[in-house]
PDB file of N, CA and C in Angstrom:
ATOM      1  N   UNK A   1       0.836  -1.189   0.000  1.00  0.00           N
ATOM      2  CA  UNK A   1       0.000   0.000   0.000  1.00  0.00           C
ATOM      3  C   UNK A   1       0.881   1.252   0.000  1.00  0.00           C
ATOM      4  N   UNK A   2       0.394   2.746  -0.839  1.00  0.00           N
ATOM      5  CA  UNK A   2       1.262   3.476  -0.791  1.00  0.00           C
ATOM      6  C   UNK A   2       1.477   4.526   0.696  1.00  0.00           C
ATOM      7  N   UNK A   3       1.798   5.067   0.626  1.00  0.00           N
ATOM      8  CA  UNK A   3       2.169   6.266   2.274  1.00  0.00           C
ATOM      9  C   UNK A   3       1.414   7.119   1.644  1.00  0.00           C
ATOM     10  N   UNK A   4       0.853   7.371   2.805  1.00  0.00           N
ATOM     11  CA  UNK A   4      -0.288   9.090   2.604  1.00  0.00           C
ATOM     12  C   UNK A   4       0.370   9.763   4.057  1.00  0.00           C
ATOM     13  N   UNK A   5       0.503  11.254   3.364  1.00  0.00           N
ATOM     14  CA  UNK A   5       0.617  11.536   5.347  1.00  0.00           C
ATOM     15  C   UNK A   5      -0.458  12.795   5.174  1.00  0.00           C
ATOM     16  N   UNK A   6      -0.763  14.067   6.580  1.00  0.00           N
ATOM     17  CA  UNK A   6      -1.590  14.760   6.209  1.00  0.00           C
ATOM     18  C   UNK A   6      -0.933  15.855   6.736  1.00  0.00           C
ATOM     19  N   UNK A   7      -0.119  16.972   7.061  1.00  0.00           N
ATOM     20  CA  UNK A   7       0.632  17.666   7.631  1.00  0.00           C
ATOM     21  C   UNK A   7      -0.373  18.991   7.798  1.00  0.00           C
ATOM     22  N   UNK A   8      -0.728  19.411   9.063  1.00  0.00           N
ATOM     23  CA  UNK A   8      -1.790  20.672   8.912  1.00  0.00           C
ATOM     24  C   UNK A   8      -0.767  21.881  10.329  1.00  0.00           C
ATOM     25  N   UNK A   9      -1.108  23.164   9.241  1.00  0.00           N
ATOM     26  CA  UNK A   9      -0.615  24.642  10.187  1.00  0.00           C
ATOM     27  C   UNK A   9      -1.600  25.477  10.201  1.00  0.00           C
ATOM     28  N   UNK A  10      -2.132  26.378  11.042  1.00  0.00           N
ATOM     29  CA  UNK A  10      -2.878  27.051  11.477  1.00  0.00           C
ATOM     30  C   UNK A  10      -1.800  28.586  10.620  1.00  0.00           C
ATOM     31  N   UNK A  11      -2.433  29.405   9.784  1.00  0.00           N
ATOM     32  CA  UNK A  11      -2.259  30.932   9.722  1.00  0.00           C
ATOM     33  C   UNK A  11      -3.169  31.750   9.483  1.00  0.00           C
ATOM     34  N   UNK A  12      -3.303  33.175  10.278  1.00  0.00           N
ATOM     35  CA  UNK A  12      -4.065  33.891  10.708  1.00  0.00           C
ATOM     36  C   UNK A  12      -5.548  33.262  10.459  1.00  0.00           C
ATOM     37  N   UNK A  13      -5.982  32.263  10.830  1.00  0.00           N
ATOM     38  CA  UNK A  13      -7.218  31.577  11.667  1.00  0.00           C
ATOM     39  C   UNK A  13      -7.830  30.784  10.089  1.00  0.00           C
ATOM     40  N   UNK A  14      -6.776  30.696   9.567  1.00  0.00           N
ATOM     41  CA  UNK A  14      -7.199  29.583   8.210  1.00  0.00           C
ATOM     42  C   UNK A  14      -6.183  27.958   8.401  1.00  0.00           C
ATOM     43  N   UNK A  15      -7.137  27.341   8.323  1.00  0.00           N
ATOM     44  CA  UNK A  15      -6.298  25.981   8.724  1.00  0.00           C
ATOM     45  C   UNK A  15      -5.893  25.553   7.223  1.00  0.00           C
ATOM     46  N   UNK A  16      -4.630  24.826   7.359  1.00  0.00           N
ATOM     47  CA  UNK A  16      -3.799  24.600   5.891  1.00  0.00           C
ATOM     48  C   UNK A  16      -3.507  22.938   6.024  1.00  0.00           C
ATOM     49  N   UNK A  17      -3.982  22.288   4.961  1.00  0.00           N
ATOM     50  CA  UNK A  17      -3.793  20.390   5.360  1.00  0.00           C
ATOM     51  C   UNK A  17      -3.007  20.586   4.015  1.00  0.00           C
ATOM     52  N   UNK A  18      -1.749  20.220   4.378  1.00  0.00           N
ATOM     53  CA  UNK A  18      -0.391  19.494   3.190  1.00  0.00           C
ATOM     54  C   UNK A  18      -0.891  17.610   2.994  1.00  0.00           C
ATOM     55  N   UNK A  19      -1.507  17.753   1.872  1.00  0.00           N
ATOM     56  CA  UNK A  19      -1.815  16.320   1.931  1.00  0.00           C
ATOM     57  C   UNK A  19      -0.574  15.607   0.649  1.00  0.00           C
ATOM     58  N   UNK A  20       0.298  14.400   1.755  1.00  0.00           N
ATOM     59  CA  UNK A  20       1.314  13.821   1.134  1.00  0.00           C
ATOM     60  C   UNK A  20       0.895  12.737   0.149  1.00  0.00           C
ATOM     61  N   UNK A  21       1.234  12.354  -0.874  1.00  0.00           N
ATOM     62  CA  UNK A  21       1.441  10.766  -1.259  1.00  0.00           C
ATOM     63  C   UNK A  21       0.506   9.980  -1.578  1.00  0.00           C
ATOM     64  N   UNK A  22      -0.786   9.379  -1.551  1.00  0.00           N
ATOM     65  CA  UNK A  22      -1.975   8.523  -2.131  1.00  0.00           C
ATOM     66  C   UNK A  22      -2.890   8.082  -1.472  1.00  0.00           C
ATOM     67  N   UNK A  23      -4.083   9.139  -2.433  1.00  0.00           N
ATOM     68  CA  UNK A  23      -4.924   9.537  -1.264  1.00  0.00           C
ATOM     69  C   UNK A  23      -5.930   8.591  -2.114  1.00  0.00           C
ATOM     70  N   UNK A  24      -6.764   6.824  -1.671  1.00  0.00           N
ATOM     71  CA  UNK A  24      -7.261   6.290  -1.864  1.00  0.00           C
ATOM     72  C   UNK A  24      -8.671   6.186  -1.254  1.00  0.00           C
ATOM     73  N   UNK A  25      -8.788   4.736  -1.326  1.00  0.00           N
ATOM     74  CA  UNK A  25     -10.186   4.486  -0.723  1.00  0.00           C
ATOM     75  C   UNK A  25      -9.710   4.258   0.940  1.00  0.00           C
ATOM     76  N   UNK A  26      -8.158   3.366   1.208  1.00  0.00           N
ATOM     77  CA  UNK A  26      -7.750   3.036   2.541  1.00  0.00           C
ATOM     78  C   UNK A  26      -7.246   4.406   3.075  1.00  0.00           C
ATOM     79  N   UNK A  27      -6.242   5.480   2.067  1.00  0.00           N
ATOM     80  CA  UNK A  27      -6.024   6.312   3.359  1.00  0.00           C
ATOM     81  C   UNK A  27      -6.922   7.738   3.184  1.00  0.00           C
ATOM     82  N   UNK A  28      -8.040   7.798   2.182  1.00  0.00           N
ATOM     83  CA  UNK A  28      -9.199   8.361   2.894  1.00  0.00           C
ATOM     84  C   UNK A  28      -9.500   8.758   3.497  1.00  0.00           C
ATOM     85  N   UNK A  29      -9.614   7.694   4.225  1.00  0.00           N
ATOM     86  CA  UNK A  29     -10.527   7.747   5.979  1.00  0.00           C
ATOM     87  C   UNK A  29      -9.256   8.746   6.642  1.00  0.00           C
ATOM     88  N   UNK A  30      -8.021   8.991   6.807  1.00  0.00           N
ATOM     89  CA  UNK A  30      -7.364   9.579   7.228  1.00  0.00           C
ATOM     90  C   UNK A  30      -7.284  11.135   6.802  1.00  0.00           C
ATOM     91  N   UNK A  31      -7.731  12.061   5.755  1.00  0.00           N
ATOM     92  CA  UNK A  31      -8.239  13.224   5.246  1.00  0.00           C
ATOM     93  C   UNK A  31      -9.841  13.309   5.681  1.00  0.00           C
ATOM     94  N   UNK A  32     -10.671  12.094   5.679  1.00  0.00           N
ATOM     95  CA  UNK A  32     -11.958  12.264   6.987  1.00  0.00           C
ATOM     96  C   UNK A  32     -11.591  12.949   7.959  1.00  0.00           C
ATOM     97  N   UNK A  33     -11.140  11.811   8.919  1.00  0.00           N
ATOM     98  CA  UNK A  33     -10.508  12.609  10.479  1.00  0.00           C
ATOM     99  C   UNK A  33     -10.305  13.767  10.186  1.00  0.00           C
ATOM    100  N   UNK A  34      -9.192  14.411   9.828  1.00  0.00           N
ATOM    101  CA  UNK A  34      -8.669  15.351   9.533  1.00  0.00           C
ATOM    102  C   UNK A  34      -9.397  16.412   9.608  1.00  0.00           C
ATOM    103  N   UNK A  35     -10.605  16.681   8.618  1.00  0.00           N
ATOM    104  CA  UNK A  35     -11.611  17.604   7.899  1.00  0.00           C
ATOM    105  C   UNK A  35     -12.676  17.043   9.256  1.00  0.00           C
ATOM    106  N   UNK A  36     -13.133  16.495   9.348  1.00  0.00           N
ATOM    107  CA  UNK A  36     -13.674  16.468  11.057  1.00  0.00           C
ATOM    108  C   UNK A  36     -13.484  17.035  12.257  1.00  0.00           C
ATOM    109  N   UNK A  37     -12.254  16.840  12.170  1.00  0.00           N
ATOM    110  CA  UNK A  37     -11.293  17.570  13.607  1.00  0.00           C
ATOM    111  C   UNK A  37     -11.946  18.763  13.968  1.00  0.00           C
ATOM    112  N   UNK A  38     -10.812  19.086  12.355  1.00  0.00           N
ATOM    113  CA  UNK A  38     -11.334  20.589  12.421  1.00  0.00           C
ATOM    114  C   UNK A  38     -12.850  21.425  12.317  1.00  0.00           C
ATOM    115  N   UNK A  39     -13.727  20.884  11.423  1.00  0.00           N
ATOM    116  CA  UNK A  39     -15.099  20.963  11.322  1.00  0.00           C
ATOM    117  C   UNK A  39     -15.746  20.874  12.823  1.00  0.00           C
ATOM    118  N   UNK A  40     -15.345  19.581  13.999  1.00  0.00           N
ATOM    119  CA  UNK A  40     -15.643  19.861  14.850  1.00  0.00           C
ATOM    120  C   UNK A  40     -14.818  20.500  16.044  1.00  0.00           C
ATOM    121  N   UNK A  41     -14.334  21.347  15.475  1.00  0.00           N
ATOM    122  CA  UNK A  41     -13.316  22.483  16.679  1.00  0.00           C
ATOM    123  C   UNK A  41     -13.817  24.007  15.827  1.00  0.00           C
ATOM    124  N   UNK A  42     -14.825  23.732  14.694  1.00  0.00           N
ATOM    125  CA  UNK A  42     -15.573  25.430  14.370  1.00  0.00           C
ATOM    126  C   UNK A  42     -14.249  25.600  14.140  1.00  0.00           C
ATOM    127  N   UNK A  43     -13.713  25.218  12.994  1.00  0.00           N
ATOM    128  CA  UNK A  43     -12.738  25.437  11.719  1.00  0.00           C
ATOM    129  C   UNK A  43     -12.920  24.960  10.826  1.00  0.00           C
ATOM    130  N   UNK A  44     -13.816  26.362  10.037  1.00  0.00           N
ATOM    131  CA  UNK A  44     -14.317  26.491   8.649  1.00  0.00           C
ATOM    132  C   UNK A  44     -13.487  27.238   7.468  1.00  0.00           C
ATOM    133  N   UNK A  45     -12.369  27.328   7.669  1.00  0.00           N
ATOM    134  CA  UNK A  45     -11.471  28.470   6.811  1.00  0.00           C
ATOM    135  C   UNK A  45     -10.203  27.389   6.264  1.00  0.00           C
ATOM    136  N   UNK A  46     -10.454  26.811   5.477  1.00  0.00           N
ATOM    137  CA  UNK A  46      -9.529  25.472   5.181  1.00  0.00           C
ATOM    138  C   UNK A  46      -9.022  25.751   4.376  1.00  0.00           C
ATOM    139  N   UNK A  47      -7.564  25.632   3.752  1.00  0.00           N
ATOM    140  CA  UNK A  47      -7.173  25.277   2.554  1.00  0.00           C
ATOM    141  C   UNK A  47      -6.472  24.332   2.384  1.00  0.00           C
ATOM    142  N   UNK A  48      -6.365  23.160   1.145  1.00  0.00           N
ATOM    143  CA  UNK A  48      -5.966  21.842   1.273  1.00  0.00           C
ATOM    144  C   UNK A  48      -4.830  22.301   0.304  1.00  0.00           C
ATOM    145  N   UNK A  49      -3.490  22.142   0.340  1.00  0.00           N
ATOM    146  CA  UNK A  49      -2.732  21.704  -0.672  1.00  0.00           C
ATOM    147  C   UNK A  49      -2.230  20.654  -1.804  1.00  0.00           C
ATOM    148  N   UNK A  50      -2.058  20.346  -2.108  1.00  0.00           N
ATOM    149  CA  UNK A  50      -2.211  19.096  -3.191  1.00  0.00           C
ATOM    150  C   UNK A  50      -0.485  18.876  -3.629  1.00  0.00           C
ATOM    151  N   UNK A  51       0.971  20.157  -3.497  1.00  0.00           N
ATOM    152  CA  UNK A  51       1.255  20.183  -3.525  1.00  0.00           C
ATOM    153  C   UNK A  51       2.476  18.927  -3.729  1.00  0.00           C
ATOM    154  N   UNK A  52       2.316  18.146  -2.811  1.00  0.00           N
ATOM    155  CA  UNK A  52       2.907  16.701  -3.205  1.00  0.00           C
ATOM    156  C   UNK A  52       1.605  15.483  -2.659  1.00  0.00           C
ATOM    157  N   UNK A  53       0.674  15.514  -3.509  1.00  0.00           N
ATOM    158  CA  UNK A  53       0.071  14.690  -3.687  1.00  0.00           C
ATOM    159  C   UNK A  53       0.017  13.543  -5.076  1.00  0.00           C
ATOM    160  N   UNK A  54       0.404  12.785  -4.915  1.00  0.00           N
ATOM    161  CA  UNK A  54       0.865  12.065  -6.310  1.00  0.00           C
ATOM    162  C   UNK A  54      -0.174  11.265  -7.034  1.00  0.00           C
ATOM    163  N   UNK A  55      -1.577  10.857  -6.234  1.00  0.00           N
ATOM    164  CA  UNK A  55      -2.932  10.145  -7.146  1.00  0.00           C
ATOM    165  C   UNK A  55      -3.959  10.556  -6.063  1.00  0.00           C
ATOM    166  N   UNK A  56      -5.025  10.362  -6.040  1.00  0.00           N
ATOM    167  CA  UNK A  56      -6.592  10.502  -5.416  1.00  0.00           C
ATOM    168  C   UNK A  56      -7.366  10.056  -6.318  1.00  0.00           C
ATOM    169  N   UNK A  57      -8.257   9.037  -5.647  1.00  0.00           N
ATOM    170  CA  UNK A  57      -9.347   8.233  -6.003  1.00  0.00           C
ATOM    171  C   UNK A  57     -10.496   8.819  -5.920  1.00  0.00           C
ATOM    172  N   UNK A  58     -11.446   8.058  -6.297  1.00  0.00           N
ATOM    173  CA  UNK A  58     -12.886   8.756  -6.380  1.00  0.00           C
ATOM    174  C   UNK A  58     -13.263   8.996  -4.836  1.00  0.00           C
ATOM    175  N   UNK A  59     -12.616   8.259  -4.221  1.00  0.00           N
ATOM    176  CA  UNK A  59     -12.893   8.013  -2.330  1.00  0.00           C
ATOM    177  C   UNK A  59     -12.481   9.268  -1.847  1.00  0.00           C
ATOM    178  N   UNK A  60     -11.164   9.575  -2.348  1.00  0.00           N
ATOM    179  CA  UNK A  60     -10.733  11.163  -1.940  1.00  0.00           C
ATOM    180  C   UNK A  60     -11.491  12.039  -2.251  1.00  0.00           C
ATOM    181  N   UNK A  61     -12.154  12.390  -3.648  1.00  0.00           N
ATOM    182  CA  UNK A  61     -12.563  13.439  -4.193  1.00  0.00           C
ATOM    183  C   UNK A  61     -13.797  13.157  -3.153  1.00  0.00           C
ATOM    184  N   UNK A  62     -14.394  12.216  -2.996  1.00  0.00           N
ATOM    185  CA  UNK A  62     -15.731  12.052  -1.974  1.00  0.00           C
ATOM    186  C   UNK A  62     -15.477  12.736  -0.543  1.00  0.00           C
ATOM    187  N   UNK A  63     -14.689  12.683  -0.126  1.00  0.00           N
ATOM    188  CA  UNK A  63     -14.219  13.352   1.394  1.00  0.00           C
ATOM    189  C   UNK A  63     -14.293  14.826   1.400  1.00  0.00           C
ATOM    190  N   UNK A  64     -13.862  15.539   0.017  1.00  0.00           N
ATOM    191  CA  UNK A  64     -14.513  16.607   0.017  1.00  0.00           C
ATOM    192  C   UNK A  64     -15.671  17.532  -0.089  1.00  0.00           C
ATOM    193  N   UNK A  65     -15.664  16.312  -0.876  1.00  0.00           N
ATOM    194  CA  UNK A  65     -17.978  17.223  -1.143  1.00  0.00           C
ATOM    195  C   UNK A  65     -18.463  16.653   0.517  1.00  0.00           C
ATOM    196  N   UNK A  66     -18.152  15.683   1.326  1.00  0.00           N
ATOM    197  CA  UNK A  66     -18.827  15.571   2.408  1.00  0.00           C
ATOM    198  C   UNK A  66     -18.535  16.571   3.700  1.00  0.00           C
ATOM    199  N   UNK A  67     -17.808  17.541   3.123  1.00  0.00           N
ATOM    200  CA  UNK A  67     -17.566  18.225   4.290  1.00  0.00           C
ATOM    201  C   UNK A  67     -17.753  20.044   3.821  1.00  0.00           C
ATOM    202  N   UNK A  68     -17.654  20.179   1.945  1.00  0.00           N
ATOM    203  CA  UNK A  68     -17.677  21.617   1.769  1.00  0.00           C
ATOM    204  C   UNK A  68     -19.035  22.250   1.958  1.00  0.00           C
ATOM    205  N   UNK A  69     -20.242  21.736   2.105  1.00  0.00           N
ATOM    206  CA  UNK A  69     -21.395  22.400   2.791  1.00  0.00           C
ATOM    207  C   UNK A  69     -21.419  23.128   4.315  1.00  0.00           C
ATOM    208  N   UNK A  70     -20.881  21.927   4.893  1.00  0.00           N
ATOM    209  CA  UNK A  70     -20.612  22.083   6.377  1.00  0.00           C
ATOM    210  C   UNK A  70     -20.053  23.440   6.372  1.00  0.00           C
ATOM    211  N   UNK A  71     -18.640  23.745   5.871  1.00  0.00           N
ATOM    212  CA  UNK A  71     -17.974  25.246   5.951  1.00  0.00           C
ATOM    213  C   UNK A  71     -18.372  25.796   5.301  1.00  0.00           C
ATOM    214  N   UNK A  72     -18.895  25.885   4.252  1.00  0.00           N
ATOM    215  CA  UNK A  72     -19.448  26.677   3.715  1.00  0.00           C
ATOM    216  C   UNK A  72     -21.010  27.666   4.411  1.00  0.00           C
ATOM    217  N   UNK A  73     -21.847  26.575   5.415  1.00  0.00           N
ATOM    218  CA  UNK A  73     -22.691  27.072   5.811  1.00  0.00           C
ATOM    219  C   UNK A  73     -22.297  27.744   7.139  1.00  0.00           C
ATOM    220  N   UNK A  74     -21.150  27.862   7.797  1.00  0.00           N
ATOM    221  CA  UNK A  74     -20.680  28.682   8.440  1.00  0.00           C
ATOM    222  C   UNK A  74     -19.725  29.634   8.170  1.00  0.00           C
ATOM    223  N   UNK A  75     -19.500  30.157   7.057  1.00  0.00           N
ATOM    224  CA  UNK A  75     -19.390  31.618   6.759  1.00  0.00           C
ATOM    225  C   UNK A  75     -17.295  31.106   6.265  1.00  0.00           C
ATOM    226  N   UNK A  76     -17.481  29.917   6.293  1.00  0.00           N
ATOM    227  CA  UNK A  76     -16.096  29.011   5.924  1.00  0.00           C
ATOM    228  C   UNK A  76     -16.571  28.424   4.308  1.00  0.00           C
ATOM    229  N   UNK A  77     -14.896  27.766   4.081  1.00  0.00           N
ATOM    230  CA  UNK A  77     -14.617  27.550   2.837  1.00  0.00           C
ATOM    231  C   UNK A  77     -13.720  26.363   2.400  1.00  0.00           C
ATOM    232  N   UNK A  78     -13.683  25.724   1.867  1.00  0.00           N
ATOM    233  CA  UNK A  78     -12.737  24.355   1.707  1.00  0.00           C
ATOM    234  C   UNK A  78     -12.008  25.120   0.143  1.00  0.00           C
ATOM    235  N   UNK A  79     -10.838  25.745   0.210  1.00  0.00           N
ATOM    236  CA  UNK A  79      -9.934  26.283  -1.020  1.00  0.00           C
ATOM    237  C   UNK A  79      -9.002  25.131  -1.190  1.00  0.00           C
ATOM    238  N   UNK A  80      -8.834  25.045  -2.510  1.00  0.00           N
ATOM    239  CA  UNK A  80      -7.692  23.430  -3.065  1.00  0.00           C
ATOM    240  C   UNK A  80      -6.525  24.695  -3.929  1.00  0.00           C
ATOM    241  N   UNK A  81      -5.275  24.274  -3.818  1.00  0.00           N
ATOM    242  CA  UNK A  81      -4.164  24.628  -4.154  1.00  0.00           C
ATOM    243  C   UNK A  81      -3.019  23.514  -4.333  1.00  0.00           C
ATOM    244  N   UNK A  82      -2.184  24.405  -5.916  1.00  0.00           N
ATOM    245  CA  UNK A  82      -1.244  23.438  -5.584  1.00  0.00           C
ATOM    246  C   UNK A  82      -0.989  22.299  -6.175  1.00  0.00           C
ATOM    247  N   UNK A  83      -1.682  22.042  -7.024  1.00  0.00           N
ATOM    248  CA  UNK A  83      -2.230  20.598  -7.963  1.00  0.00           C
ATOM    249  C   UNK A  83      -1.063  20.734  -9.356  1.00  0.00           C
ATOM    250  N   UNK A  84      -0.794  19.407  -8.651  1.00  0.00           N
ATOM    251  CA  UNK A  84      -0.300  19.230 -10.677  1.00  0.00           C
ATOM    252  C   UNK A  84      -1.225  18.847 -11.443  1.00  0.00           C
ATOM    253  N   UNK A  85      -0.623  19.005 -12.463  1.00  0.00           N
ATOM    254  CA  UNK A  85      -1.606  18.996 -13.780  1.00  0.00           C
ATOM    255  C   UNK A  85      -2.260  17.455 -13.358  1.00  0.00           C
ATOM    256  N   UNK A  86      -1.848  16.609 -13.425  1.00  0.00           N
ATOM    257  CA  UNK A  86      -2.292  14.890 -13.482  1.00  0.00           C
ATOM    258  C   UNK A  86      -3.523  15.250 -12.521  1.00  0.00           C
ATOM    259  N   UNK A  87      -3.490  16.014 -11.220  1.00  0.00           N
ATOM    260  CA  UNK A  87      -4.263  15.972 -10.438  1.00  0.00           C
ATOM    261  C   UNK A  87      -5.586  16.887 -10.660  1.00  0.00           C
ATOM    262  N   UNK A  88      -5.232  17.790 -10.947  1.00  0.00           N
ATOM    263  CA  UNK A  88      -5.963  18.893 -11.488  1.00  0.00           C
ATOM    264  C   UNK A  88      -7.142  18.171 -12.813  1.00  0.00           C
ATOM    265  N   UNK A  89      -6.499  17.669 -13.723  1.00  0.00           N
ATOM    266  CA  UNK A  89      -7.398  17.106 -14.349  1.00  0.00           C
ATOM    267  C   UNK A  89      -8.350  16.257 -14.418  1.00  0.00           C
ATOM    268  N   UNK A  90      -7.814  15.190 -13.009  1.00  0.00           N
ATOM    269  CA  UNK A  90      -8.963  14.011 -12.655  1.00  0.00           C
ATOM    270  C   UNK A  90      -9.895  15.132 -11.854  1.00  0.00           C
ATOM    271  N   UNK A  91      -9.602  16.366 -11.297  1.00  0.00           N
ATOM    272  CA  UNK A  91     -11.283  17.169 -10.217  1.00  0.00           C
ATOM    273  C   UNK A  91     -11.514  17.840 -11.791  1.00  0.00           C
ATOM    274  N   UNK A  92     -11.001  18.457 -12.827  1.00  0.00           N
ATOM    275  CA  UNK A  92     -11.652  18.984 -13.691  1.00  0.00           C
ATOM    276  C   UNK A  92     -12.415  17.478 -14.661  1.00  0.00           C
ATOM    277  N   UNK A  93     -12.291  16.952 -14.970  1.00  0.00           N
ATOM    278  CA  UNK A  93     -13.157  15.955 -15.587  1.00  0.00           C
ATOM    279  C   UNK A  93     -14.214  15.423 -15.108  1.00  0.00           C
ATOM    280  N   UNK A  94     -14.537  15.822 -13.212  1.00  0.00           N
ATOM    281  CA  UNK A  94     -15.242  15.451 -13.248  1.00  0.00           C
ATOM    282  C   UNK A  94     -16.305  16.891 -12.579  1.00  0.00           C
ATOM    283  N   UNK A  95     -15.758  17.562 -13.003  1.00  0.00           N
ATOM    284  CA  UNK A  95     -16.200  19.006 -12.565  1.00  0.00           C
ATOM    285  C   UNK A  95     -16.369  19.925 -11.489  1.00  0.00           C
ATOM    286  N   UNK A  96     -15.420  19.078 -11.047  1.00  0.00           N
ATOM    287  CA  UNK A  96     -15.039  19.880  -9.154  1.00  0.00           C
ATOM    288  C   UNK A  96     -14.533  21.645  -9.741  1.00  0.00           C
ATOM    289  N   UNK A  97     -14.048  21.752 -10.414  1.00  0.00           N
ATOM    290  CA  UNK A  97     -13.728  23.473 -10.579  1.00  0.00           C
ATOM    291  C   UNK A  97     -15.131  24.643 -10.277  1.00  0.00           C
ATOM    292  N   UNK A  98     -16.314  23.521 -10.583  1.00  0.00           N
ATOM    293  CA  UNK A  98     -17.662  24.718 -10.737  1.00  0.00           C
ATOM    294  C   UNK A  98     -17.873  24.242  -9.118  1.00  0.00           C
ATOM    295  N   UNK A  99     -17.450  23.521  -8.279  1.00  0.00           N
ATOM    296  CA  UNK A  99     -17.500  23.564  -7.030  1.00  0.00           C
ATOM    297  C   UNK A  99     -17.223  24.026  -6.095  1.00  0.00           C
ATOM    298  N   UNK A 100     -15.152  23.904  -6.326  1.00  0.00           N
ATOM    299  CA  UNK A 100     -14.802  24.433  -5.856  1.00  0.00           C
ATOM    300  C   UNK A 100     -13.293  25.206  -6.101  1.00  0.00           C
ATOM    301  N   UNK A 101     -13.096  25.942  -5.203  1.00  0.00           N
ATOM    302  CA  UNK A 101     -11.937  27.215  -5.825  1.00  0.00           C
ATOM    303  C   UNK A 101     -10.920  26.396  -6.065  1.00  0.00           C
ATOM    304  N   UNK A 102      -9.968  26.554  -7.068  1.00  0.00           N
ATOM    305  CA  UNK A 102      -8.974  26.211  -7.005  1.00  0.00           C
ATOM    306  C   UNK A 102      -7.764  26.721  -7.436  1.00  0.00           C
ATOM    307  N   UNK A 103      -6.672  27.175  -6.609  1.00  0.00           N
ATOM    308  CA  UNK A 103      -5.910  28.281  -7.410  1.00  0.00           C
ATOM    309  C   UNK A 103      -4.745  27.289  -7.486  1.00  0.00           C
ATOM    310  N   UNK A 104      -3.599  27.791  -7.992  1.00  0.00           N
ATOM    311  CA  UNK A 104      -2.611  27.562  -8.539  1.00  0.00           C
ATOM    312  C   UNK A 104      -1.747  27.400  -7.252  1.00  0.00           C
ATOM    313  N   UNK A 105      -1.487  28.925  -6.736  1.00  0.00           N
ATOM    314  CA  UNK A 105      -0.373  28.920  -5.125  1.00  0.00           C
ATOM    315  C   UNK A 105      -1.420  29.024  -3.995  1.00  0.00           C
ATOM    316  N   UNK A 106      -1.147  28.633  -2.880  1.00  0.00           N
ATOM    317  CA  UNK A 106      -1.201  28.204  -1.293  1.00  0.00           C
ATOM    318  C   UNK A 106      -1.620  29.829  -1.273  1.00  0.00           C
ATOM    319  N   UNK A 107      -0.679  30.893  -1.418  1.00  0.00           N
ATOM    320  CA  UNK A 107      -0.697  32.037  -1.059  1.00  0.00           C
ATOM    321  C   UNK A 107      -2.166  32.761  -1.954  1.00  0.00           C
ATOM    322  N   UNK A 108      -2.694  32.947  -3.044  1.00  0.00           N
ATOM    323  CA  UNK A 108      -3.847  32.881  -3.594  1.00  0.00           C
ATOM    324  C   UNK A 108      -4.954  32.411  -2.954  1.00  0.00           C
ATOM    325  N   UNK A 109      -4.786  31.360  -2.679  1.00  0.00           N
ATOM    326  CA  UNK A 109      -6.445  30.414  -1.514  1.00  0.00           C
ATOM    327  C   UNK A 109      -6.225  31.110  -0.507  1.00  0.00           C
ATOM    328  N   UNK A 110      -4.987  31.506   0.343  1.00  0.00           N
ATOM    329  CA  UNK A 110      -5.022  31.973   1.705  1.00  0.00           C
ATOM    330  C   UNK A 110      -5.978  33.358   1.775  1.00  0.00           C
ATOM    331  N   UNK A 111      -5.524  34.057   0.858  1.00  0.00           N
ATOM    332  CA  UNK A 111      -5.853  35.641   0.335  1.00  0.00           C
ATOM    333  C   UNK A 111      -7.528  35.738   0.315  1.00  0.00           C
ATOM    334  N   UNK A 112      -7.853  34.710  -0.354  1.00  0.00           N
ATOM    335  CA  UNK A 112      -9.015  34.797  -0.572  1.00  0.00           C
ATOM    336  C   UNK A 112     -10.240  34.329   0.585  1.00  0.00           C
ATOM    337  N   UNK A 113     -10.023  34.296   1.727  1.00  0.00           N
ATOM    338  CA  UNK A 113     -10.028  34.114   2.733  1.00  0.00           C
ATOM    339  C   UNK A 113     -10.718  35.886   3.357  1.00  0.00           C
ATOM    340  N   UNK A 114      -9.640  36.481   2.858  1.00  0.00           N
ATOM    341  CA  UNK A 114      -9.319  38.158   3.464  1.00  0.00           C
ATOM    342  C   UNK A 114     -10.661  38.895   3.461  1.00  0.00           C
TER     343      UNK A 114
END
């Protein structure tokens, strides 16, 4: 099985998840937790990086629609950054862009926050 890790920093009251390595149906459930935690500690100001993320399954892309209502209906936001192209194209094919934001740099999603 491959290594997933999930590395998260708090700046000025936007939480930031560095998601590592292969994000499947098994380590999933581990970007759940994660987006839970925080969802239940009333941390709605998220941005996920993708930055060294190397595949995501349909299981991954699912972990996000189950949680961007939630922040969204508290005045929060689930922002994606950071994507290589390979990655970028499996959420555009299946039309995550009309969902959700997705910029290019970490520093762009943070901003938009402001």
């Amino acid at each position: 099985m491959e290594d997933f890790s999930i590395k998260n920093r708090e700046l000025q009251g936007i939480d930031i998840l560095y998601l590592d390595g292969f994000l499947d149906a098994h380590t999933s459930v581990e970007l759940e937790k994660a987006l839970d935690n925080l969802i239940s500690n009333d941390k709605y100001k998220i941005v996920v990086n993708f930055e060294n993320l190397t595949y995501i399954s349909s299981a991954g892309l699912g972990v996000f629609m189950a949680f961007i209502e939630t922040a969204r209906n508290n005045s929060g936001d689930i922002k994606l950054c950071s994507m290589s192209e390979k990655i970028y194209n499996i959420f555009d094919m299946l039309g995550f862009p009309i969902l959700f934001e997705i910029y290019k740099e970490e520093n762009s999603a943070i901003e938009k926050f402001s």
